[in-house]
Structures are given as structure tokens and as C-alpha cells.
Protein backbone atom coordinates (compact mmCIF):
# COMPACT_ATOMS: atom_id res chain seq x y z
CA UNK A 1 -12.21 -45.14 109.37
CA UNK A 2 -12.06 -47.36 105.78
CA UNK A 3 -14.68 -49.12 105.07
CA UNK A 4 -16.17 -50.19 102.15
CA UNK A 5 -19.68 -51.88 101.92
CA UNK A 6 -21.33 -53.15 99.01
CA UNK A 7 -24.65 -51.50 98.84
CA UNK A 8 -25.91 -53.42 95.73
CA UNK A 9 -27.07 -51.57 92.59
CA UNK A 10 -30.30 -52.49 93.92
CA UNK A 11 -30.14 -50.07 96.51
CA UNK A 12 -28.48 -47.40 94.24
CA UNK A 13 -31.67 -47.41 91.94
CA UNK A 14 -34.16 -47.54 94.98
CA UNK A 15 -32.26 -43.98 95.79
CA UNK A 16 -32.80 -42.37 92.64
CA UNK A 17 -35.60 -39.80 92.77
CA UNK A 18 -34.65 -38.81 95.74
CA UNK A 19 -36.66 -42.21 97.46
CA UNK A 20 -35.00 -45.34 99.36
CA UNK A 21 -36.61 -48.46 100.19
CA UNK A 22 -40.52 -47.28 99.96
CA UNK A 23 -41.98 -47.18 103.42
CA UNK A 24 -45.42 -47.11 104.57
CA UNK A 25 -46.73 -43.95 105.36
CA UNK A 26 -47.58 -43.61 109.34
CA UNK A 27 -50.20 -41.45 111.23
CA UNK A 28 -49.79 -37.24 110.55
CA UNK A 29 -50.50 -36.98 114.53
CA UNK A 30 -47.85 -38.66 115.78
CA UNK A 31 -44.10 -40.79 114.51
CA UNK A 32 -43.88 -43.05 116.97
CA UNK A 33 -40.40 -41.60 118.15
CA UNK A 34 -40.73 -41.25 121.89
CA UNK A 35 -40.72 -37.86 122.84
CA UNK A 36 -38.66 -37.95 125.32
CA UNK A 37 -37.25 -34.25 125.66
CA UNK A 38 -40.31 -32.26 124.67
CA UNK A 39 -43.98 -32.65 123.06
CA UNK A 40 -45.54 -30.09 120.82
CA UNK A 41 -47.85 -27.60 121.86
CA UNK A 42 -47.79 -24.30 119.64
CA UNK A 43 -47.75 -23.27 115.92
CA UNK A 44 -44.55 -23.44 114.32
CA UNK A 45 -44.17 -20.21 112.27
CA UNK A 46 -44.41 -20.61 108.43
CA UNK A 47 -42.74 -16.81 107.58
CA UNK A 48 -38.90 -18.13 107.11
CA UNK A 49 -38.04 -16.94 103.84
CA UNK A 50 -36.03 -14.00 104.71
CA UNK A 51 -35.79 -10.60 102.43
CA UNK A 52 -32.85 -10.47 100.15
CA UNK A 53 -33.52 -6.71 99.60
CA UNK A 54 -33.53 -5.96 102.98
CA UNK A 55 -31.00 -3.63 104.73
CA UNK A 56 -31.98 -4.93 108.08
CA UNK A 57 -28.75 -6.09 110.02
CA UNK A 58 -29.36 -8.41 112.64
CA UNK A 59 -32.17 -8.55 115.08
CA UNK A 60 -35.37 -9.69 115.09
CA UNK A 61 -36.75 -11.85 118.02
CA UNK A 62 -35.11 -10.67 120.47
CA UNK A 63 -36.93 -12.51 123.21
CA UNK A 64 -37.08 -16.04 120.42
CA UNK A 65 -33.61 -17.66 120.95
CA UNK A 66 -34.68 -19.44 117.90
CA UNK A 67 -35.38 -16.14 115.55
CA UNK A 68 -32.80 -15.74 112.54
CA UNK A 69 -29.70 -13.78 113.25
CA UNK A 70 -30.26 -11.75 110.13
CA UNK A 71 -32.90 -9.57 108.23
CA UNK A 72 -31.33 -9.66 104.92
CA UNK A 73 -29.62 -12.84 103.25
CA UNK A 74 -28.34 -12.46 99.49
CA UNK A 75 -27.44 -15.10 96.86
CA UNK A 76 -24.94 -15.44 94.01
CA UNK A 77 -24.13 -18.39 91.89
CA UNK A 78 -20.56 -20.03 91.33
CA UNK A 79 -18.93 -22.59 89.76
CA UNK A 80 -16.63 -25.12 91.84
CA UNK A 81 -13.77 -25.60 90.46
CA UNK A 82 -13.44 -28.91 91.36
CA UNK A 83 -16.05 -30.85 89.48
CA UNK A 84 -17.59 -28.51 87.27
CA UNK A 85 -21.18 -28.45 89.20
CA UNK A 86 -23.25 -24.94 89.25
CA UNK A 87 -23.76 -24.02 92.85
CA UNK A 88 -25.81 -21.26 94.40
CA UNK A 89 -24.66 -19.86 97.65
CA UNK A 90 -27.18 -18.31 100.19
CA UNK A 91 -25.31 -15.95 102.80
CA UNK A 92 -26.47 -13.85 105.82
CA UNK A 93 -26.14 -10.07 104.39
CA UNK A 94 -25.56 -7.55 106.47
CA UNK A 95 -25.27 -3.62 105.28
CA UNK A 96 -21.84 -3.99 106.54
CA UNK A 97 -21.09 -7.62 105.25
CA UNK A 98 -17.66 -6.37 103.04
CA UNK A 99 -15.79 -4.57 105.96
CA UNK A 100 -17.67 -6.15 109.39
CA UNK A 101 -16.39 -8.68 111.64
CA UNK A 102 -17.49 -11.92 110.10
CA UNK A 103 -16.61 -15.59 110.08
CA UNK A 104 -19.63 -17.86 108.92
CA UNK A 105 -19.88 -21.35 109.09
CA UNK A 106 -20.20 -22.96 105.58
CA UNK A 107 -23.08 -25.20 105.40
CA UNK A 108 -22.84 -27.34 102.26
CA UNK A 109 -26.55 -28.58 100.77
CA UNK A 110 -26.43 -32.50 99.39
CA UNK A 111 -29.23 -32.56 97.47
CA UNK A 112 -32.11 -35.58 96.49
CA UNK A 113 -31.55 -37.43 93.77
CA UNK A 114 -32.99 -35.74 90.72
CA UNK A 115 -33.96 -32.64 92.72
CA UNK A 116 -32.70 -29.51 90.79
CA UNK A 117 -30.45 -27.28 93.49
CA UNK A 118 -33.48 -24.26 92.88
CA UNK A 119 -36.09 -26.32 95.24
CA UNK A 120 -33.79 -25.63 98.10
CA UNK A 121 -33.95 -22.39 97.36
CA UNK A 122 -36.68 -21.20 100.66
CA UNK A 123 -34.48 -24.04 102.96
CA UNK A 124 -31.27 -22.17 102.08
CA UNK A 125 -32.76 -18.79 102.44
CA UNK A 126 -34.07 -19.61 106.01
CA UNK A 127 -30.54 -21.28 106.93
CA UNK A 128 -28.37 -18.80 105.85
CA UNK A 129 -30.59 -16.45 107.93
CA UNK A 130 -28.96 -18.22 111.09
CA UNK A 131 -26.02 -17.18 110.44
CA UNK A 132 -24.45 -19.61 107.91
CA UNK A 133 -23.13 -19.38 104.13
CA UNK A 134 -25.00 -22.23 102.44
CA UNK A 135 -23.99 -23.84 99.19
CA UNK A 136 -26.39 -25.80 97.12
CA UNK A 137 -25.03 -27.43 94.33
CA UNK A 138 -26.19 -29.76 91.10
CA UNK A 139 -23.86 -32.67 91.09
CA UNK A 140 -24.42 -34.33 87.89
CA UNK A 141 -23.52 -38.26 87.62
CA UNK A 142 -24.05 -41.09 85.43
CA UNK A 143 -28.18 -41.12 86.76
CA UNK A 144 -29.12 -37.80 86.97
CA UNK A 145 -28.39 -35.18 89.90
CA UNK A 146 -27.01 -37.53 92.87
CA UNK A 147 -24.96 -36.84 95.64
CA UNK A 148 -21.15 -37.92 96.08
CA UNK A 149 -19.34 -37.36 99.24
CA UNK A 150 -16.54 -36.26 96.95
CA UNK A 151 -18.39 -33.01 97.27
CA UNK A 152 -17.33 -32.20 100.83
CA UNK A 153 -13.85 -31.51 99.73
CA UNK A 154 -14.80 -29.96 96.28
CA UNK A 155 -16.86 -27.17 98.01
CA UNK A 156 -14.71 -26.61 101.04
CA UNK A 157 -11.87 -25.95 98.52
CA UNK A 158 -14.42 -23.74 96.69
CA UNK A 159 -15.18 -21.44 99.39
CA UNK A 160 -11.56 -20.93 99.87
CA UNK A 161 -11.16 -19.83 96.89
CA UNK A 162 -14.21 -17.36 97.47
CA UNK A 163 -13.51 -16.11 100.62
CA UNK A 164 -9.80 -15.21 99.18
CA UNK A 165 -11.46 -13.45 95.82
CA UNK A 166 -12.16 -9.69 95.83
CA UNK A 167 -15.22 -10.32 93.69
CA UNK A 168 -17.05 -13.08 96.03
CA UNK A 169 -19.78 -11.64 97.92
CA UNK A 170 -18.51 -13.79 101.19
CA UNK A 171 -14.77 -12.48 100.71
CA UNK A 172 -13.41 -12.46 103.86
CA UNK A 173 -16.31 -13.47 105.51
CA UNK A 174 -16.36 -17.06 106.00
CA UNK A 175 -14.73 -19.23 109.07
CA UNK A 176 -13.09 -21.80 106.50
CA UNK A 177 -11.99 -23.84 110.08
CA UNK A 178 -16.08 -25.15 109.77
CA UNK A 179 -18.00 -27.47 107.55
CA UNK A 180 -21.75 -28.44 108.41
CA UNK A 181 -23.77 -30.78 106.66
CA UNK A 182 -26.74 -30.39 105.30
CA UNK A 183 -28.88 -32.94 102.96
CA UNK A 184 -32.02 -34.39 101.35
CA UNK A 185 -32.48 -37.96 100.86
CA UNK A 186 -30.15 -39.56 98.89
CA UNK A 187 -27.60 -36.82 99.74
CA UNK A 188 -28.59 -37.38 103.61
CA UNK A 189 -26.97 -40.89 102.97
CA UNK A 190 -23.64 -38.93 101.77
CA UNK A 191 -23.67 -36.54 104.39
CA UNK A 192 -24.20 -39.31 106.99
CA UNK A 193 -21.83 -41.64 105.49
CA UNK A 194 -18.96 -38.30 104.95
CA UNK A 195 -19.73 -38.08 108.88
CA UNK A 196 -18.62 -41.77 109.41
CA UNK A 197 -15.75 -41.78 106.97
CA UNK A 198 -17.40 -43.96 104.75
CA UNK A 199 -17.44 -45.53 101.59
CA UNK A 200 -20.56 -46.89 100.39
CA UNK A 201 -22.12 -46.39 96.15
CA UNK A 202 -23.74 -44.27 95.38
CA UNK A 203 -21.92 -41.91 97.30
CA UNK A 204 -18.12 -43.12 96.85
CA UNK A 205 -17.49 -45.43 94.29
CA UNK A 206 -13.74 -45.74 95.18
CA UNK A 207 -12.05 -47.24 97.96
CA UNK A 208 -12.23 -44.80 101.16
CA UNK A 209 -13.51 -41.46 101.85
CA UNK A 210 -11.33 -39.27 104.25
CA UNK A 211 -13.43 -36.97 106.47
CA UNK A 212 -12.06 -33.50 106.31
CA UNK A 213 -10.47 -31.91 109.71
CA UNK A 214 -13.22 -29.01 109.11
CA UNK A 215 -16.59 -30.81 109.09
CA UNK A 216 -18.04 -30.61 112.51
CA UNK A 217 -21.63 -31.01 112.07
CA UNK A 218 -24.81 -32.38 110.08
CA UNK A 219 -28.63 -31.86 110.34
CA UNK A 220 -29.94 -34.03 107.77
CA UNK A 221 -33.58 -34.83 106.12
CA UNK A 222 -35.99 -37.50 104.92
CA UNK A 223 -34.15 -40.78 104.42
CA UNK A 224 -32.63 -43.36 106.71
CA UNK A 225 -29.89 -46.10 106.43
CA UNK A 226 -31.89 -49.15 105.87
CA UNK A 227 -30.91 -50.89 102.67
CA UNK A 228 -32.52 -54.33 100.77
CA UNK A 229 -31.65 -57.57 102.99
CA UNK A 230 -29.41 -55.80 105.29
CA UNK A 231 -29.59 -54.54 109.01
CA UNK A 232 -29.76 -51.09 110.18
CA UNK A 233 -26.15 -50.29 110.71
CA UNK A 234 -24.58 -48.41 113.79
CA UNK A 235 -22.97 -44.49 112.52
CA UNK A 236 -19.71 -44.09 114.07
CA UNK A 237 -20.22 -40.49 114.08
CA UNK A 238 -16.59 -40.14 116.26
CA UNK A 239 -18.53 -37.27 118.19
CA UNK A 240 -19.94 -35.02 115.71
CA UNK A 241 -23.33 -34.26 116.38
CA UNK A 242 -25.74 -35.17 114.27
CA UNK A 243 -29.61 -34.66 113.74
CA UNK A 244 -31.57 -36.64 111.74
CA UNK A 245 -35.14 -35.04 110.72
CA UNK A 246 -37.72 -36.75 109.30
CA UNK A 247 -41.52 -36.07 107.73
CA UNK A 248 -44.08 -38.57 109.70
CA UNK A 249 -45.68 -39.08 106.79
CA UNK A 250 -42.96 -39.98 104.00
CA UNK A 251 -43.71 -42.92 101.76
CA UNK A 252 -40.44 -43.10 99.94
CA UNK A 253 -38.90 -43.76 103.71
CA UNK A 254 -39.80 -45.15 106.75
CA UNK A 255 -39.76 -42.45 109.57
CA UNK A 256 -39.11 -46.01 112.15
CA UNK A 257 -36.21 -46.71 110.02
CA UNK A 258 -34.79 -43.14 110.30
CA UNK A 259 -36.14 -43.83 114.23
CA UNK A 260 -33.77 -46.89 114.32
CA UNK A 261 -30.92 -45.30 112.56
CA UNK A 262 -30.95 -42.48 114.87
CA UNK A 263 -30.94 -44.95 117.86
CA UNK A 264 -27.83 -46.23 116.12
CA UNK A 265 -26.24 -43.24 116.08
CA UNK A 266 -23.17 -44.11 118.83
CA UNK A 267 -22.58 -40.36 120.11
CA UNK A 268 -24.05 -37.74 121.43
CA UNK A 269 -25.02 -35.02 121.22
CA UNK A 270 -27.77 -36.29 118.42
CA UNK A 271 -31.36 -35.28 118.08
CA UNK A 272 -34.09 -36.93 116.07
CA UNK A 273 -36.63 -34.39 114.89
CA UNK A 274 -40.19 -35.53 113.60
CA UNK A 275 -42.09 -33.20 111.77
CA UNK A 276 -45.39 -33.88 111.96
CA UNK A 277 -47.83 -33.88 108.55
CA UNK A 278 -44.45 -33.34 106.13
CA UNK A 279 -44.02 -36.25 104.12
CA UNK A 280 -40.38 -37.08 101.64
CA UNK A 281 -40.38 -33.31 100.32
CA UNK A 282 -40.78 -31.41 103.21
CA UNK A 283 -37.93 -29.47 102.89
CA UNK A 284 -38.55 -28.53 98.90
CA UNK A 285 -40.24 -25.04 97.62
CA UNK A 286 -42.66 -27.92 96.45
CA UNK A 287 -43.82 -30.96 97.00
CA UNK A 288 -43.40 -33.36 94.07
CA UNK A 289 -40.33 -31.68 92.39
CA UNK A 290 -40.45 -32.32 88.80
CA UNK A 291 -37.88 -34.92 87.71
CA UNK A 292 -38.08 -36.49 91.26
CA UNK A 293 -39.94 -39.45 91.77
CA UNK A 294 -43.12 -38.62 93.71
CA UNK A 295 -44.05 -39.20 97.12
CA UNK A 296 -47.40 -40.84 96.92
CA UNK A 297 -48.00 -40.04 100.45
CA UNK A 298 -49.82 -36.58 100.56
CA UNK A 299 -48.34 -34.37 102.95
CA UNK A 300 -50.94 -32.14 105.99
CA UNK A 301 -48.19 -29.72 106.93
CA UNK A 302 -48.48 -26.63 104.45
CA UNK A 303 -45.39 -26.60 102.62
CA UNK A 304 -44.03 -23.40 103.43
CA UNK A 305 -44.62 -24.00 107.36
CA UNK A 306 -42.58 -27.91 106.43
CA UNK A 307 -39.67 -25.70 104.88
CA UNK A 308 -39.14 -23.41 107.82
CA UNK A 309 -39.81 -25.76 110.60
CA UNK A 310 -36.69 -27.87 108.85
CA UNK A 311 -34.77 -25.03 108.40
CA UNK A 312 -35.37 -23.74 111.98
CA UNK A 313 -34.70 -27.10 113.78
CA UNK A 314 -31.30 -27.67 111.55
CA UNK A 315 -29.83 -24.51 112.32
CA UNK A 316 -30.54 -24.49 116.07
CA UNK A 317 -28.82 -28.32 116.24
CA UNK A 318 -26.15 -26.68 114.57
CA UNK A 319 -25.49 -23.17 116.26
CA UNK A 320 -26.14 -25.27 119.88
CA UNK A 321 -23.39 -27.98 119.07
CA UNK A 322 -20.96 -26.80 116.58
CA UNK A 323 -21.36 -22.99 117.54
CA UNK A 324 -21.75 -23.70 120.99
CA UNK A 325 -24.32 -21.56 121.86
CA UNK A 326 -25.84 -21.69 125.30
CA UNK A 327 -29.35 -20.59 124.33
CA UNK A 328 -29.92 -23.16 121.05
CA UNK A 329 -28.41 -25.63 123.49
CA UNK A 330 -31.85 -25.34 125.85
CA UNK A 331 -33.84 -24.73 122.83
CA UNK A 332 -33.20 -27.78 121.15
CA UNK A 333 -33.20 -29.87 124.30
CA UNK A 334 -35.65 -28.13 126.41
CA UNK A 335 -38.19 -25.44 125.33
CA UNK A 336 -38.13 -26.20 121.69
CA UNK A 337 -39.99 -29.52 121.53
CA UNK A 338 -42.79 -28.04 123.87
CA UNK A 339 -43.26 -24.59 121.96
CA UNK A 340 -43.48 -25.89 118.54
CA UNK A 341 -46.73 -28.48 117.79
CA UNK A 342 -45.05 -29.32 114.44
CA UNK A 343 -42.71 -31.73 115.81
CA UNK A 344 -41.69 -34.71 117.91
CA UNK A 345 -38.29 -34.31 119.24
CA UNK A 346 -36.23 -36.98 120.80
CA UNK A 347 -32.10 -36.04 121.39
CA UNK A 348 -29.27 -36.17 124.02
């Protein structure tokens, strides 16, 4: 699909800091998303960070259809090619990772405006432990660290060029045939609007954006698609499944927006995931990142327990409807929602 909408410069400085349109804060107990799927009973749990020194292989949780495929996840840092940016890369790692049987998923991190790439850091850690290869990088622009959807084909190209290299970590070990999405913020916008095959400033200041074959998924956080003076518009997600998540109390944007933008979402499967007491930074190693601009909405989920609960609810979207796997599938429609009490869940 072309398209190309106007979002005035109005809007593109209401993103920076990783905000959009400030929204009032609403009640830690509840969103107001109906939960239609599940309600939340027990204690998410706030352990996700997984041990980079570990030789554990994977494992744990045998009886959690939810626990992290692996022990042990490693990270490296790389340069793409493309664009110049400094990019970590988070990756399950296995005591067998250079001569086992693998094909990861890449999962490429948009970050918030102004949010350095090392406040992902326990997010990417917890991801990767699903069974992903996640790649974080610093896109600098004209404003500071912002997302471009340009980035989706700069990485991808990347990690080709990894996975063929004898001195990557992931050589060999990456399934190049899938792209997720992850994002915060102002890079949720380019990861939503990548999904669409859109192009909207800040995130594609040219004429189109063409959606590569290989991106089949996104589980995105903390911002929404309302802009100044305009209407909510519908995503024409053309089937990929998407999940929006969203801190009830974030004052930098409205979790009935993100409600409303979720609704708008044409196809299923799509989940909207509350989580309760987290408000815009949620999914940071800390809340207020410095360089960001601040949330002045005090979050009452403890960070680390905001981080994994994230973390846990994107991966599981993503291994039940890109990976296919049966178990996420009822875990993230079913017996999720009712097992964790951090969250509101709403999907189809």
C-alpha cells in the first residue's frame, strides 16, 4: 500500500522524548479495555533478566508454557552497514549455539525517541530468552535518537550479513525468512506504520515505504496513533498480527487512544495488552531515561516486574502467531489473562 499522510511537524515534535499527544493518566486498577478474554488474578513474575554466563541450554518451566526457552542469552554489538547506527544484539545462547540446529527469528527493537538503545537492555535480555535474536539499535536523525522505518530493511540486510560471517556470534543461526517487530513509543509508530506499508514523518520522510516479504509480526509498546486534529485511523495490518501493549497509567499517551487504535486494527489475530500500574517507560531498565522527556505520571508496577511482564506478553503474541505454537496460542488467549494480575488483556 502507498500512502503518504501529512502528520504535521506538530506531531513530529509532540513525539520527541519518546511522548505523543500528552494524555491523562487513568486509574492503576484498571484501563478501561474490556477484558474480554481473561482478567488478572496472580503475580506476574519480576525475575526475567536471564544469565548471560549461564551454560544452561534450554529448559526451565517445564509445566509454564510461558517460561523462556533458554537459560543463557549472550550479547555482542555491531555496526549496520546500512546507516551507520551502533546496534546491540541479544541472542538465546545455548552451549551448543555454533554447531546446533538453529534458526531464530530476528526481532528488531525501534526505540523511543531520545531513549539510548542500553535502557532496553533487561527487555531484550528477557526476549531473546524466548527464543529470538533481538537487535536494538541508536538511529541518530536530525532530533536526536528517532525511529525510521528505513530501519526494517537496514537491519534485515544486517543480519544477513551476520548470520553469513564466521565471526558473528548468530552465524548460521538465524531464520533470515522472519522479521518481528518490536518498539517503544515513537518507534511503535514506525513499527506500526512498517506493518501497514506506510509513509508518514517522522518515520519516512520520502514517498512510500515497501514492507519487506520477511516481516511477519509486531508486539509493540506505550504509544498510540492519535495525532493533533485528526481521527484515529484504521491499520491495514494485511493479516499480520499485531499486539499493541500499553501502561494504564502513561501520561505522555492515552491508554483509550492505544484502546481505540487497537479496535482499529482490521485483522486478526491482534491482542491489546494493559499492564496495570506501568506508566510511558514501562518497558525501560528505568523509568525516566535521561535525555527522554519524563513521564510525569508515576508508575505502581515495580519496574523490573513492568519490564518482564512486557517482555513476557510480546514474545508469547509472537511465538503463538508467527511461530505458530499451539501452547502460546491458549496462553495468550486463554490462561494468560487469568494467571497474571498485572494485566488486562483483550485479543482475537
Amino acid at each position: 500500500m502507498l500512502r503518504v499522510t501529512a502528520v504535521l511537524l506538530l506531531a513530529a515534535i509532540a513525539w520527541v522524548g519518546c511522548g505523543e499527544t500528552p494524555g491523562s493518566a487513568v486509574d492503576g486498577g484498571a484501563d478501561g479495555a474490556a477484558d474480554s478474554d481473561s482478567d488478572a488474578d496472580t503475580d506476574a513474575d519480576g525475575d526475567a533478566d536471564a544469565d548471560a554466563d549461564s551454560d544452561a541450554d534450554t529448559d526451565t518451566g517445564e509445566n509454564d508454557p510461558a517460561a523462556p526457552l533458554f537459560d543463557a542469552v549472550g550479547v555482542y554489538q555491531t555496526v549496520i552497514e546500512a546507516n551507520g547506527d551502533d546496534a546491540d544484539v541479544y541472542h538465546p545462547d545455548p552451549p551448543d549455539l555454533g554447531d546446533g540446529d538453529y534458526a531464530f527469528p530476528i526481532a528488531l527493537f525501534l526505540q523511543g525517541a531520545n531513549v539510548d538503545k542500553q535502557h532496553y537492555s533487561g527487555f531484550a535480555t528477557a526476549v531473546a530468552a524466548h527464543g529470538f535474536v533481538v537487535v536494538v539499535p541508536n538511529h541518530e536523525s536530525l532530533m536526536g535518537l528517532m525511529a525510521e522505518s528505513q530501519e526494517v530493511h537496514d537491519a534485515l540486510a544486517q543480519m544477513e550479513t551476520e548470520d553469513a560471517s564466521e565471526e558473528s556470534p548468530v552465524a548460521g543461526a538465524l531464520d533470515l525468512d522472519t522479521l518481528v517487530l518490536l518498539g517503544h513509543s515513537q518507534g511503535w509508530l514506525c513499527g506500526l506504520l512498517a506493518v501497514e506499508e506506510s509513509c508518514e514523518i517522522p518515520c519516512c520522510t520520502g514517498f512510500a515505504f515497501e514492507r519487506p516479504e520477511e516481516l511477519a509480526g509486531a508486539a509493540l509498546w506505550g504509544t498510540n496513533r492519535k495525532a493533533p486534529l485528526m481521527p484515529i485511523p484504521q491499520t491495514e495490518n494485511d493479516g499480520i498480527p499485531v499486539a499493541l501493549l500499553q501502561g494504564t497509567l502513561d501520561g505522555m499517551a492515552a491508554p483509550a487512544d492505544t484502546q481505540e487504535t487497537y479496535t482499529g486494527i482490521q485483522d486478526p489475530p491482534k491482542a491489546y495488552v494493559g499492564v496495570i500500574g506501568a506508566n510511558h517507560y514501562g518497558q525501560c531498565d528505568v523509568n525516566h531515561p535521561e535525555g527522554a522527556l519524563a513521564d510525569d505520571s508515576e508508575p505502581t508496577l515495580e519496574q523490573e516486574v513492568a519490564v518482564e511482564t512486557i517482555a513476557r506478553w510480546s514474545a508469547m503474541f509472537l511465538r503463538a502467531h508467527v511461530l505458530g505454537e499451539g501452547a502460546a496460542i491458549e496462553w495468550v488467549h486463554e490462561t494468560g489473562g487469568p494467571a497474571d494480575e498485572n494485566v488486562n488483556v483483550v485479543s482475537e
